[in-house]
PDB file of N, CA and C in Angstrom:
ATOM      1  N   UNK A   1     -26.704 -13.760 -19.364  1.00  0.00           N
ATOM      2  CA  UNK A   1     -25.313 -13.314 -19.395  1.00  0.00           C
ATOM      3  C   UNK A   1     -25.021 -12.641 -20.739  1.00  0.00           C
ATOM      4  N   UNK A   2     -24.208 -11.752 -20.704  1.00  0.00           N
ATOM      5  CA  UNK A   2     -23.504 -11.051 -21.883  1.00  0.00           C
ATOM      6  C   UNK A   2     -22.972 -11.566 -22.859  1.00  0.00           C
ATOM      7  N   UNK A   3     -23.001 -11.962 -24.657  1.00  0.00           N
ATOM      8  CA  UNK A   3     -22.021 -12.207 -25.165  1.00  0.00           C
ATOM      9  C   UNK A   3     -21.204 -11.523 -24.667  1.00  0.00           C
ATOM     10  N   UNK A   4     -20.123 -12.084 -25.146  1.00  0.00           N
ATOM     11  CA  UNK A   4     -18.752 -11.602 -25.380  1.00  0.00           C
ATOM     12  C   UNK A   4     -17.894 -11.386 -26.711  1.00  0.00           C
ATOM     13  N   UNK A   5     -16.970 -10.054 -26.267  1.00  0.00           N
ATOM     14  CA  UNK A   5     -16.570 -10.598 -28.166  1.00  0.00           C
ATOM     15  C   UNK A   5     -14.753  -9.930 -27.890  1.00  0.00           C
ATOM     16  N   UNK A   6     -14.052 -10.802 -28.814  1.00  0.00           N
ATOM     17  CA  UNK A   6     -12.881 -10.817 -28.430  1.00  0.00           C
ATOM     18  C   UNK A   6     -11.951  -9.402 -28.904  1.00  0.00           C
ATOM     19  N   UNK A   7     -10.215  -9.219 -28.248  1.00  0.00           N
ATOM     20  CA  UNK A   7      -9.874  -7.895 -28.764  1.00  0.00           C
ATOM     21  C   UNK A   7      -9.680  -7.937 -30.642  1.00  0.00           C
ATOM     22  N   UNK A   8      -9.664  -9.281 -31.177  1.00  0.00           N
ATOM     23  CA  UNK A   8      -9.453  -9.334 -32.337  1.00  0.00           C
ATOM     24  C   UNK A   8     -10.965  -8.897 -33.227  1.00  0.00           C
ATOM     25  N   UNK A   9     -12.008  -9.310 -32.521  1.00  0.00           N
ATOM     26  CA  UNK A   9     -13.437  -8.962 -32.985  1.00  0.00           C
ATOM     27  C   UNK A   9     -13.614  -7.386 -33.047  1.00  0.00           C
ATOM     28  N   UNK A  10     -13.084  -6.838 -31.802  1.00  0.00           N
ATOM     29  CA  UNK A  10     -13.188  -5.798 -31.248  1.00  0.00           C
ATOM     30  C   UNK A  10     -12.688  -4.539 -31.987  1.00  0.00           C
ATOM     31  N   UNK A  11     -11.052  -5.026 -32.297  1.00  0.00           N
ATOM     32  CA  UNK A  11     -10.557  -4.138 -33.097  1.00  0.00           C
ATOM     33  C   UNK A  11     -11.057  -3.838 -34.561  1.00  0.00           C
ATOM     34  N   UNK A  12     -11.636  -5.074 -35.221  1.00  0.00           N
ATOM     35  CA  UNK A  12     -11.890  -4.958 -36.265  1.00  0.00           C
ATOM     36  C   UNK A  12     -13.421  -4.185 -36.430  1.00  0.00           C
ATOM     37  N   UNK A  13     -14.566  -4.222 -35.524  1.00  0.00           N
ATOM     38  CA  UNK A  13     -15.250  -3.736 -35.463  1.00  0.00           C
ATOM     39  C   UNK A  13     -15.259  -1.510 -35.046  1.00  0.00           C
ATOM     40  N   UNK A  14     -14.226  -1.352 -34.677  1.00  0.00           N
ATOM     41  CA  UNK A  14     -13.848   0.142 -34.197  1.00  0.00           C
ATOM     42  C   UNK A  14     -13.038   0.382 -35.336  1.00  0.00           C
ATOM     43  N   UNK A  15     -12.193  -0.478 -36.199  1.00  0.00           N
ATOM     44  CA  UNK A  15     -11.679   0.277 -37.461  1.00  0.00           C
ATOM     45  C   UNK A  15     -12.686   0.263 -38.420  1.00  0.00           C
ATOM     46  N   UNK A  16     -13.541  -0.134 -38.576  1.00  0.00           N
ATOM     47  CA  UNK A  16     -14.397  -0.379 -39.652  1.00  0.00           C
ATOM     48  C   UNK A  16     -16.131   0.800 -39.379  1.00  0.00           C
ATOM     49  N   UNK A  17     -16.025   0.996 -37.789  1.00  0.00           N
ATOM     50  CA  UNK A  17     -16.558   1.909 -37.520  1.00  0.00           C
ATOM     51  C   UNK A  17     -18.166   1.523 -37.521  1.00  0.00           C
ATOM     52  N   UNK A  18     -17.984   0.526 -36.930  1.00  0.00           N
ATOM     53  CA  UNK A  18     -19.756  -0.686 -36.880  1.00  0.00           C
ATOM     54  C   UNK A  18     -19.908  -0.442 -35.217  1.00  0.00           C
ATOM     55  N   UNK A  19     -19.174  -0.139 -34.284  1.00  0.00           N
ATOM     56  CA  UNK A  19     -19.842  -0.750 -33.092  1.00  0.00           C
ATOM     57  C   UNK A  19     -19.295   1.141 -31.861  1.00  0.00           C
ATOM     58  N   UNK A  20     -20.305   0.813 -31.228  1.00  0.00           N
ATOM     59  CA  UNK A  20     -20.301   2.101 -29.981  1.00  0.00           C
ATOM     60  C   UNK A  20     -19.573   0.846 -28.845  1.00  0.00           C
ATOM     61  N   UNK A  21     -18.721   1.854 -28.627  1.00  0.00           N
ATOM     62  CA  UNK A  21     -17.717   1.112 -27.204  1.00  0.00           C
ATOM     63  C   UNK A  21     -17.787   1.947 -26.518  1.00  0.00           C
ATOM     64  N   UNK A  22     -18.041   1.075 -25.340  1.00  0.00           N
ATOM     65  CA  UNK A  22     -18.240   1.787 -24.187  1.00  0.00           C
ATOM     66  C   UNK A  22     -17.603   1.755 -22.910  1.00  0.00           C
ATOM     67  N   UNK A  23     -17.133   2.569 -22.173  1.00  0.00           N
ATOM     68  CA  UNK A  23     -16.047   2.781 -21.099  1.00  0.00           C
ATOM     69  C   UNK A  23     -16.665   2.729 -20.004  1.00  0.00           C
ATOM     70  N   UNK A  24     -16.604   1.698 -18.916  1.00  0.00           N
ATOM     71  CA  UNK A  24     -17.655   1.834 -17.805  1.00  0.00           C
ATOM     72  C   UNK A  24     -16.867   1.690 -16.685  1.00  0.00           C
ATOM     73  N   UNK A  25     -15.457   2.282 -16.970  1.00  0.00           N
ATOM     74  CA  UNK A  25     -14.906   2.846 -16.178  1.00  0.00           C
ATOM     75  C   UNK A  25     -14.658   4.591 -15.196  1.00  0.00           C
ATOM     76  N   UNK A  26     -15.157   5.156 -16.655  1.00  0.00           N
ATOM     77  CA  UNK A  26     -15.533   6.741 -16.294  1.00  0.00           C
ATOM     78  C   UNK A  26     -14.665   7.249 -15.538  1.00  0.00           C
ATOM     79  N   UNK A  27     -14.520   8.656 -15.008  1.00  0.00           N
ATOM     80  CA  UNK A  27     -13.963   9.444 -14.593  1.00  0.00           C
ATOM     81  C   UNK A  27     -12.523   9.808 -15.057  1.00  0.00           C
ATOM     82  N   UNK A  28     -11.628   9.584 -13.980  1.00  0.00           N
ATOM     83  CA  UNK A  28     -10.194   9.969 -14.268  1.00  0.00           C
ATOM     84  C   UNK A  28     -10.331   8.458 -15.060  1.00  0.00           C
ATOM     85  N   UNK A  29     -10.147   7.509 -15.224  1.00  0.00           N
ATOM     86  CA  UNK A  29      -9.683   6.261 -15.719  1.00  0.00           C
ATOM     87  C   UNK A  29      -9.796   6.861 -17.124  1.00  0.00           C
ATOM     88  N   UNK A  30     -11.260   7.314 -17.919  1.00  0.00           N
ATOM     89  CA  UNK A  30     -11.860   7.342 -18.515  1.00  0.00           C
ATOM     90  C   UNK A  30     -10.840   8.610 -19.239  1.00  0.00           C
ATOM     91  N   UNK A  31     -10.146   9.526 -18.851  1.00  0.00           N
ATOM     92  CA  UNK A  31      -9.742  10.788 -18.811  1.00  0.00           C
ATOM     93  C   UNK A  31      -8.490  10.608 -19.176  1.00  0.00           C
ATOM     94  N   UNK A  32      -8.083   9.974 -18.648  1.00  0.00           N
ATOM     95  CA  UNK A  32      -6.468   8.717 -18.508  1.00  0.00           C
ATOM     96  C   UNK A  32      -6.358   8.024 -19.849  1.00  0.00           C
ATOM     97  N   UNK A  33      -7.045   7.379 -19.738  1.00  0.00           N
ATOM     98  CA  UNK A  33      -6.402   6.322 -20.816  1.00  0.00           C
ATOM     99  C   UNK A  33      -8.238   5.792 -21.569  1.00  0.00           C
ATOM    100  N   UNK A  34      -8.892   5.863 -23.060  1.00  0.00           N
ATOM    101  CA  UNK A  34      -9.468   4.430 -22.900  1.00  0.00           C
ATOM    102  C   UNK A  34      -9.963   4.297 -24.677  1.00  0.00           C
ATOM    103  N   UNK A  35     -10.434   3.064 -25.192  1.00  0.00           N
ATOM    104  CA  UNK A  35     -10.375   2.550 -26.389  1.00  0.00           C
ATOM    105  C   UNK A  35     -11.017   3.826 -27.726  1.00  0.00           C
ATOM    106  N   UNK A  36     -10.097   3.820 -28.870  1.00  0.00           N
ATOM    107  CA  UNK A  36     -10.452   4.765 -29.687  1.00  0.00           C
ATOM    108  C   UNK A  36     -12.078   5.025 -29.901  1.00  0.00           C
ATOM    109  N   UNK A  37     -12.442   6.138 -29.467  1.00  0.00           N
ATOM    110  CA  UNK A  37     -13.975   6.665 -29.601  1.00  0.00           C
ATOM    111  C   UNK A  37     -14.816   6.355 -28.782  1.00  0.00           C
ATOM    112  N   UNK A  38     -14.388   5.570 -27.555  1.00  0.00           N
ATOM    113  CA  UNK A  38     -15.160   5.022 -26.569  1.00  0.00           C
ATOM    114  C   UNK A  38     -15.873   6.289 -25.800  1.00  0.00           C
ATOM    115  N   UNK A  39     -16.580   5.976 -25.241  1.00  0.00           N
ATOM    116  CA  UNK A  39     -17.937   7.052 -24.952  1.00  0.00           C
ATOM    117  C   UNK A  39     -17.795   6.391 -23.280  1.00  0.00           C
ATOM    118  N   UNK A  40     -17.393   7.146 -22.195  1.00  0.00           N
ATOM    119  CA  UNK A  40     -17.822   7.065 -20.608  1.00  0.00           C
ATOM    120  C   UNK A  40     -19.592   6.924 -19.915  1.00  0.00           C
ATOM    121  N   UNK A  41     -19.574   5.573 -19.830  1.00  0.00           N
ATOM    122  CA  UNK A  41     -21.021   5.533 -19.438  1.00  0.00           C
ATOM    123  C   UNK A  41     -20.909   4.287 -18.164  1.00  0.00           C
ATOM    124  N   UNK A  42     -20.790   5.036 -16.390  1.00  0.00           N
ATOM    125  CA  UNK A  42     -20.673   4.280 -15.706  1.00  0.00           C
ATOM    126  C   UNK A  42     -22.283   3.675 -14.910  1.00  0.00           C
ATOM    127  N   UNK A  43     -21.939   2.513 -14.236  1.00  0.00           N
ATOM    128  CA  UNK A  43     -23.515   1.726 -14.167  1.00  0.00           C
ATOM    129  C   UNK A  43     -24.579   3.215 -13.562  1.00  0.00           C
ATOM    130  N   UNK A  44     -24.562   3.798 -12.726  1.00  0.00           N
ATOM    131  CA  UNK A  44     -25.259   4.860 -11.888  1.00  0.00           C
ATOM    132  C   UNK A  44     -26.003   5.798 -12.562  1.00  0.00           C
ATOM    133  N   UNK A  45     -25.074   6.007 -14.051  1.00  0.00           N
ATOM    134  CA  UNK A  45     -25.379   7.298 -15.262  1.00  0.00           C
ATOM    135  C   UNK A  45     -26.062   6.025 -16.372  1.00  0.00           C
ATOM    136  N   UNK A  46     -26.021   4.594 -15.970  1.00  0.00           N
ATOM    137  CA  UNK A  46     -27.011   4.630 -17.157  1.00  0.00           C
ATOM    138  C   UNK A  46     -27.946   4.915 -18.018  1.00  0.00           C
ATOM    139  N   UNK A  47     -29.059   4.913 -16.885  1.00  0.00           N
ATOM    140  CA  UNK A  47     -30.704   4.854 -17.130  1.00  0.00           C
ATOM    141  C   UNK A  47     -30.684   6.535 -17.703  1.00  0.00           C
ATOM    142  N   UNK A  48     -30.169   7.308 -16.784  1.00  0.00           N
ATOM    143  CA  UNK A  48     -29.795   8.923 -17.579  1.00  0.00           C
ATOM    144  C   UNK A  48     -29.439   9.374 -18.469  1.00  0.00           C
ATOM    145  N   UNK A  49     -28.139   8.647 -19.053  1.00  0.00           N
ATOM    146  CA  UNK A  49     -27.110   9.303 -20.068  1.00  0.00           C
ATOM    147  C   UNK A  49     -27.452   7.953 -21.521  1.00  0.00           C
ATOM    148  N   UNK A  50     -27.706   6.906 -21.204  1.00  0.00           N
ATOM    149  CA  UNK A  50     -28.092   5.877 -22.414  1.00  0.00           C
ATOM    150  C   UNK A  50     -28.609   6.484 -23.384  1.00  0.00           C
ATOM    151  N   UNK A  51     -30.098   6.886 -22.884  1.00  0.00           N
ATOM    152  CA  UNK A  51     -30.979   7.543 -24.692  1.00  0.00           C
ATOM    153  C   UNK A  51     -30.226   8.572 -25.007  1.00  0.00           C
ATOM    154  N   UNK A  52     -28.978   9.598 -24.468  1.00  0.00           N
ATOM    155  CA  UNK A  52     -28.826  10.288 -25.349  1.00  0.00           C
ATOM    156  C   UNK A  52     -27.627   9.945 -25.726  1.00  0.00           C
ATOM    157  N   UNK A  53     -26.676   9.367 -24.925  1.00  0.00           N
ATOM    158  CA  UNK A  53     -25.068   8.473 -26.042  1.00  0.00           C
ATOM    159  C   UNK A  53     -25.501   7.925 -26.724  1.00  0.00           C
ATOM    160  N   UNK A  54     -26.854   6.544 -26.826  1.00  0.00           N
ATOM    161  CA  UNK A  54     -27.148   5.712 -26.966  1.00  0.00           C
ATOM    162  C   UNK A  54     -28.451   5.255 -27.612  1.00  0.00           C
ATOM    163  N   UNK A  55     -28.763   6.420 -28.676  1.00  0.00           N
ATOM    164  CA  UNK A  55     -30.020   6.158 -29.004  1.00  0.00           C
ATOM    165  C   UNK A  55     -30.877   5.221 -29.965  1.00  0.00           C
ATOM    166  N   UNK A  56     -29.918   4.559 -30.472  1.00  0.00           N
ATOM    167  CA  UNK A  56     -30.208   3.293 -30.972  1.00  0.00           C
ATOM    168  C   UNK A  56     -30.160   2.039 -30.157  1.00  0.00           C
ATOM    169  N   UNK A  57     -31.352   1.598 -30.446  1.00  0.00           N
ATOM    170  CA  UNK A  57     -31.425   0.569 -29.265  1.00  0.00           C
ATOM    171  C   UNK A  57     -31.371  -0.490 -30.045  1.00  0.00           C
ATOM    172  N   UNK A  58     -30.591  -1.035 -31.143  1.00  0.00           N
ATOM    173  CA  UNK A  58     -30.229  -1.949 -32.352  1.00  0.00           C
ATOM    174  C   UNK A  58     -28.875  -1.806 -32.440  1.00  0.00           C
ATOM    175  N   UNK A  59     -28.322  -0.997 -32.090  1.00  0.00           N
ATOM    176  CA  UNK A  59     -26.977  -0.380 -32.504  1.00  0.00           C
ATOM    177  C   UNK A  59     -26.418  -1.489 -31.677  1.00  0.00           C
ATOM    178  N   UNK A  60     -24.826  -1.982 -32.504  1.00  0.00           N
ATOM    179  CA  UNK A  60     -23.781  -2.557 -31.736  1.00  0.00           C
ATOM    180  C   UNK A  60     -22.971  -2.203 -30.629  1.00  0.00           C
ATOM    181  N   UNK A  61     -23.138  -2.177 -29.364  1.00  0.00           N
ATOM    182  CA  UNK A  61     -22.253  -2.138 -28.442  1.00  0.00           C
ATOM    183  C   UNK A  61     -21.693  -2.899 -27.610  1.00  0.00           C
ATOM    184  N   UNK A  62     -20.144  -2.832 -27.119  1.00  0.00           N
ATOM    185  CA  UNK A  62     -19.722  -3.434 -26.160  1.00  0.00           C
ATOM    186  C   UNK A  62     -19.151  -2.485 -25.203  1.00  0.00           C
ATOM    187  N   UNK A  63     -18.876  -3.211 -24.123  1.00  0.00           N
ATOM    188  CA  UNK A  63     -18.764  -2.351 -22.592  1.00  0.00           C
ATOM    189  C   UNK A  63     -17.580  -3.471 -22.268  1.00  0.00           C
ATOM    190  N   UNK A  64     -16.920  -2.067 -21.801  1.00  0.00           N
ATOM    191  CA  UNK A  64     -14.987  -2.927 -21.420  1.00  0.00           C
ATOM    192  C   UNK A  64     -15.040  -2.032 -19.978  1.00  0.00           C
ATOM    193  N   UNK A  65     -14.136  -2.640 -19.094  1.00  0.00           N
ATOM    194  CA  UNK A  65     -13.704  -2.243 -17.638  1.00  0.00           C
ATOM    195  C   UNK A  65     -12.045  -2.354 -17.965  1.00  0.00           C
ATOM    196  N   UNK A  66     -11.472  -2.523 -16.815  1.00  0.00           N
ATOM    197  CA  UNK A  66     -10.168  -3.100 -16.744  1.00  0.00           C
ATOM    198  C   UNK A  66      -9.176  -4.097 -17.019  1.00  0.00           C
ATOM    199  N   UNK A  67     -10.485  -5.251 -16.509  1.00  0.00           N
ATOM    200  CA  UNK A  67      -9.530  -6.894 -17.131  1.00  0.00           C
ATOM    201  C   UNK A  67     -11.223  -7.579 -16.359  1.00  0.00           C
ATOM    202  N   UNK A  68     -10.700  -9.272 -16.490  1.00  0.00           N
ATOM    203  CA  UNK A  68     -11.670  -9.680 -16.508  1.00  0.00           C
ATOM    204  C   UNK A  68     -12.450  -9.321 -15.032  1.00  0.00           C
ATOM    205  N   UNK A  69     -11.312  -8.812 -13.714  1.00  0.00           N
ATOM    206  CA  UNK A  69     -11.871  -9.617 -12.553  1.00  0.00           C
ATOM    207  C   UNK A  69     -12.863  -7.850 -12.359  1.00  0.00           C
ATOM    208  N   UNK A  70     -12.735  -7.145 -13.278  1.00  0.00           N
ATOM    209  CA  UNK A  70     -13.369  -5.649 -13.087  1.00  0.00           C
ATOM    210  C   UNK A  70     -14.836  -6.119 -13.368  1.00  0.00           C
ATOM    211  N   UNK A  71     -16.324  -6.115 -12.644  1.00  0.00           N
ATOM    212  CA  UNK A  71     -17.755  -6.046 -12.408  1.00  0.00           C
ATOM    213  C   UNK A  71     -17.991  -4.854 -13.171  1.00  0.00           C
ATOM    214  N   UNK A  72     -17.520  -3.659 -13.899  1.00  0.00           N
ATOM    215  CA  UNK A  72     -18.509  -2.468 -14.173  1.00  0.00           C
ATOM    216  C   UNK A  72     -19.030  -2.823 -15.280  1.00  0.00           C
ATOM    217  N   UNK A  73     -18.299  -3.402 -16.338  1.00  0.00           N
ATOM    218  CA  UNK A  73     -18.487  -3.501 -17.852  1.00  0.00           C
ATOM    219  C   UNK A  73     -19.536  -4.486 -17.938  1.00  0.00           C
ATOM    220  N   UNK A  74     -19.285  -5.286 -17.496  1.00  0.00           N
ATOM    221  CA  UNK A  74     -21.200  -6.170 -17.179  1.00  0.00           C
ATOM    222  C   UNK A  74     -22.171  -5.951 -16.180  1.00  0.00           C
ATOM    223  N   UNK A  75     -21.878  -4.786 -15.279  1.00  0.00           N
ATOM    224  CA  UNK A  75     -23.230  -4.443 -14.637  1.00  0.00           C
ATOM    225  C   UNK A  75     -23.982  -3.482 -15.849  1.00  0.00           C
ATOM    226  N   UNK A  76     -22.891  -2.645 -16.310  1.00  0.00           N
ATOM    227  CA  UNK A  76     -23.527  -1.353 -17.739  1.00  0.00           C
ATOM    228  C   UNK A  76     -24.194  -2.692 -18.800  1.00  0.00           C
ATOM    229  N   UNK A  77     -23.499  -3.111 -19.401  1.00  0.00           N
ATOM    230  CA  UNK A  77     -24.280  -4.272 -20.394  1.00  0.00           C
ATOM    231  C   UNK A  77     -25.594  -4.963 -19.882  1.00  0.00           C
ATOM    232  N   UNK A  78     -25.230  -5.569 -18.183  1.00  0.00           N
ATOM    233  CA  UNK A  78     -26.590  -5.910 -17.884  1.00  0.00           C
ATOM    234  C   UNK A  78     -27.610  -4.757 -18.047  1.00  0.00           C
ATOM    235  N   UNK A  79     -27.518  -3.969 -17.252  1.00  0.00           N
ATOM    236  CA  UNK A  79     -28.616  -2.797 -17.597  1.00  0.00           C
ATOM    237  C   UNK A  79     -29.089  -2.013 -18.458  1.00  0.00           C
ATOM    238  N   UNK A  80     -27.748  -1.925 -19.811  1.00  0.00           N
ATOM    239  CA  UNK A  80     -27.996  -1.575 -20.856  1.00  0.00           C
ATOM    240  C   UNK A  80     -29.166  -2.362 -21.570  1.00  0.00           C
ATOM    241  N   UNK A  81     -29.178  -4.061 -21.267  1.00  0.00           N
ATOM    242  CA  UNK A  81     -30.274  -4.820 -21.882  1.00  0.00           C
ATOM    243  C   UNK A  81     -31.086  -4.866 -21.036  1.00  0.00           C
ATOM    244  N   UNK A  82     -31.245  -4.979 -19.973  1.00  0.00           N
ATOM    245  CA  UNK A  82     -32.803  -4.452 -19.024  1.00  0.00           C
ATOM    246  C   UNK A  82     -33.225  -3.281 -19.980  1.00  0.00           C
ATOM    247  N   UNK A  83     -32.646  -1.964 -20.104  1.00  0.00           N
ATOM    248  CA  UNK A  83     -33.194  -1.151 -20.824  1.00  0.00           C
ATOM    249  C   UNK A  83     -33.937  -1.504 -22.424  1.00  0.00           C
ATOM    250  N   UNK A  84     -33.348  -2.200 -23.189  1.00  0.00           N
ATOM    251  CA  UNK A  84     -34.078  -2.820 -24.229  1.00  0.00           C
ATOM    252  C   UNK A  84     -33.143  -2.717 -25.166  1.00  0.00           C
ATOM    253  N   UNK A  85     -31.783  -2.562 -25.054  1.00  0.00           N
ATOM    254  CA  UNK A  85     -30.722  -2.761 -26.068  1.00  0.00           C
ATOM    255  C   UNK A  85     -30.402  -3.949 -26.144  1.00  0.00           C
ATOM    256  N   UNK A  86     -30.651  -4.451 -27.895  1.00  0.00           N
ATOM    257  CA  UNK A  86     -30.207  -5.808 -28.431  1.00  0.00           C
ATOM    258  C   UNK A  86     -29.517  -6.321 -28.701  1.00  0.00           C
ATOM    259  N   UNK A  87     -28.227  -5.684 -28.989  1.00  0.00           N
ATOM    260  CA  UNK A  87     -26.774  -5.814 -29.485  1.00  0.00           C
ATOM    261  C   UNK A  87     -25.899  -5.482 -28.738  1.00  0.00           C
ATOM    262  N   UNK A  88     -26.039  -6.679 -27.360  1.00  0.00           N
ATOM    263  CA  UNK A  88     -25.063  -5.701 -26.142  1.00  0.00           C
ATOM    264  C   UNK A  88     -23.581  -6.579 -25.769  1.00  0.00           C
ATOM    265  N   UNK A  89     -22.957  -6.059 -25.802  1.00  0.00           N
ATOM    266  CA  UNK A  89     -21.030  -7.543 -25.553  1.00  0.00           C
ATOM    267  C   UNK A  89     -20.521  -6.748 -24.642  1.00  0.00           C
ATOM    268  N   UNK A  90     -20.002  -7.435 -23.984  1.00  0.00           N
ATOM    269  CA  UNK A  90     -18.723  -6.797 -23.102  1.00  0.00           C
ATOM    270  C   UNK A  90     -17.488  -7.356 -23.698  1.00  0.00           C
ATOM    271  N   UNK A  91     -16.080  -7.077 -23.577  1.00  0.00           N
ATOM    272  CA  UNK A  91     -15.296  -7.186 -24.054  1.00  0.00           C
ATOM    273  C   UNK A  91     -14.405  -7.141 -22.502  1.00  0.00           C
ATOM    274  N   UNK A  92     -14.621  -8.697 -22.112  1.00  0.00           N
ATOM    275  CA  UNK A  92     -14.106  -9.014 -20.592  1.00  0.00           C
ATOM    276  C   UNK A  92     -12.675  -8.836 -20.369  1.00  0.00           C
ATOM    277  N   UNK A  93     -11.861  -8.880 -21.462  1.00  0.00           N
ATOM    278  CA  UNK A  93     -10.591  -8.563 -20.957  1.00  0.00           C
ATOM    279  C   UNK A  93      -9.969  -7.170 -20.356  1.00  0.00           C
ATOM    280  N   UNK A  94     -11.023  -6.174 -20.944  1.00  0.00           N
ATOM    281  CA  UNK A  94     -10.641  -4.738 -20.722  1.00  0.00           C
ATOM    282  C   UNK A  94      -9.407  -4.321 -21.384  1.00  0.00           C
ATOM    283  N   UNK A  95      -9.147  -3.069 -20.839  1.00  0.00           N
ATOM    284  CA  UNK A  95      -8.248  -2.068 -21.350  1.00  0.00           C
ATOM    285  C   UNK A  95      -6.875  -2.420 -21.134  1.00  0.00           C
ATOM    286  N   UNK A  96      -6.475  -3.326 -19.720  1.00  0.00           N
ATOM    287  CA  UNK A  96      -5.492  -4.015 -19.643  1.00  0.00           C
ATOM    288  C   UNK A  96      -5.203  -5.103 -20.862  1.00  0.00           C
ATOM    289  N   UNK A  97      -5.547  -5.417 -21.476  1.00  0.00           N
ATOM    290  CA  UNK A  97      -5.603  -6.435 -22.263  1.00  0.00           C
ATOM    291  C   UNK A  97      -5.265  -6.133 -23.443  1.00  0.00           C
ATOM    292  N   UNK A  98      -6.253  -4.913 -24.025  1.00  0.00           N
ATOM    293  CA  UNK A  98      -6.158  -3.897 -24.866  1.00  0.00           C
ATOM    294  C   UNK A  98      -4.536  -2.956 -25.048  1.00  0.00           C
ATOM    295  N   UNK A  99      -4.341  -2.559 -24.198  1.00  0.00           N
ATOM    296  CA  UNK A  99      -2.760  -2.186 -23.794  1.00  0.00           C
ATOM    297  C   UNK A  99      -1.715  -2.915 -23.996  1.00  0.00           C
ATOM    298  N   UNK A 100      -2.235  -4.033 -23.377  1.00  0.00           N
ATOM    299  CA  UNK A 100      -0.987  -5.085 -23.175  1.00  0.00           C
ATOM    300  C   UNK A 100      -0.307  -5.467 -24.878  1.00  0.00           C
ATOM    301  N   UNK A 101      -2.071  -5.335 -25.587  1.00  0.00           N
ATOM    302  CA  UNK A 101      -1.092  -6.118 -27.018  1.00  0.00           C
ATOM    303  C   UNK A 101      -0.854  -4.855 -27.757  1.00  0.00           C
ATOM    304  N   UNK A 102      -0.250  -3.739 -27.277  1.00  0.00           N
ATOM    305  CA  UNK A 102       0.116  -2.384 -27.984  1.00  0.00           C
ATOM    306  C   UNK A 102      -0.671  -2.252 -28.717  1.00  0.00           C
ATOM    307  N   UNK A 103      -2.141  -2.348 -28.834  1.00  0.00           N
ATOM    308  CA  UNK A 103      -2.936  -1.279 -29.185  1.00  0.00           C
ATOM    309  C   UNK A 103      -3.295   0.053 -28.974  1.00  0.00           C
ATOM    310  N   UNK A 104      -3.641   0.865 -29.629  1.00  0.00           N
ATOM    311  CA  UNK A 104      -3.762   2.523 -29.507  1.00  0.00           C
ATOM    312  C   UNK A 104      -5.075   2.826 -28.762  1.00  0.00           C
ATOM    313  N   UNK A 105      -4.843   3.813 -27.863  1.00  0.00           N
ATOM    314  CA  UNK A 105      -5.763   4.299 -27.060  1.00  0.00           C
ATOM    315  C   UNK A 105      -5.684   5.569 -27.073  1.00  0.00           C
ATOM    316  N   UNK A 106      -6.939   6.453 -26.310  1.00  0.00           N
ATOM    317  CA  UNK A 106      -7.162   7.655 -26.352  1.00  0.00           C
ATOM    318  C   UNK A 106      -6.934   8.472 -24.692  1.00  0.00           C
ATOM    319  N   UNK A 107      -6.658  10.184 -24.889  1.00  0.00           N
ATOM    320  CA  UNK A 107      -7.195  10.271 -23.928  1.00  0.00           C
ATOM    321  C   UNK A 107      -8.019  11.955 -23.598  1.00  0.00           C
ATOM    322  N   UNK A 108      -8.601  12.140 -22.841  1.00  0.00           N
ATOM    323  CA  UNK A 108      -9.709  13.077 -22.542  1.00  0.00           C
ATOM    324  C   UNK A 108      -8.674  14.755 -22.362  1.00  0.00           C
TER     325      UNK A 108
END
């Protein structure tokens, strides 16, 4: 299973500019609304698009969906570490969560 790491971990890690976040929501969602600098990488475009968003395979990342009951953000993390990435979190609350406590978001 995935660590996890919280929106307080989370935020502090994207202001400080240590960790690749990742949106595994994609498309319009992705286009719409999603966390400052987050990069669209849904489960299907992993194995494809990883080595080149993603070419550190040491590098810090977490993978956010919607809220907890959203499956994308830990199918991408699972497969992100099948692939051989070591530093992999999801951040289970998602973007709902993220929103909710008036944090700043981006959009496409």
């Amino acid at each position: 299973m995935t660590a996890l790491i919280t929106r307080n971990e989370l935020q502090a890690s994207i202001d400080a500019g240590t960790v690749t976040v990742v949106d595994a929501l994609g498309g319009d969602y992705y286009a719409k609304q999603h966390l400052p600098g987050a990069v669209a990488l849904v489960r299907d475009d992993v194995d494809d698009l990883a080595p080149s968003l993603l070419p550190d395979l040491d590098a810090a990342i977490v993978t956010y969906c919607s809220n907890p009951a959203c499956p994308n953000s830990g199918q991408v993390a699972d497969r992100l570490t099948a692939l051989g990435y070591t530093n992999v979190r999801k951040y289970r609350e998602g973007i709902e969560d993220w929103v909710g406590a008036g944090l700043a978001t981006e959009s496409a």
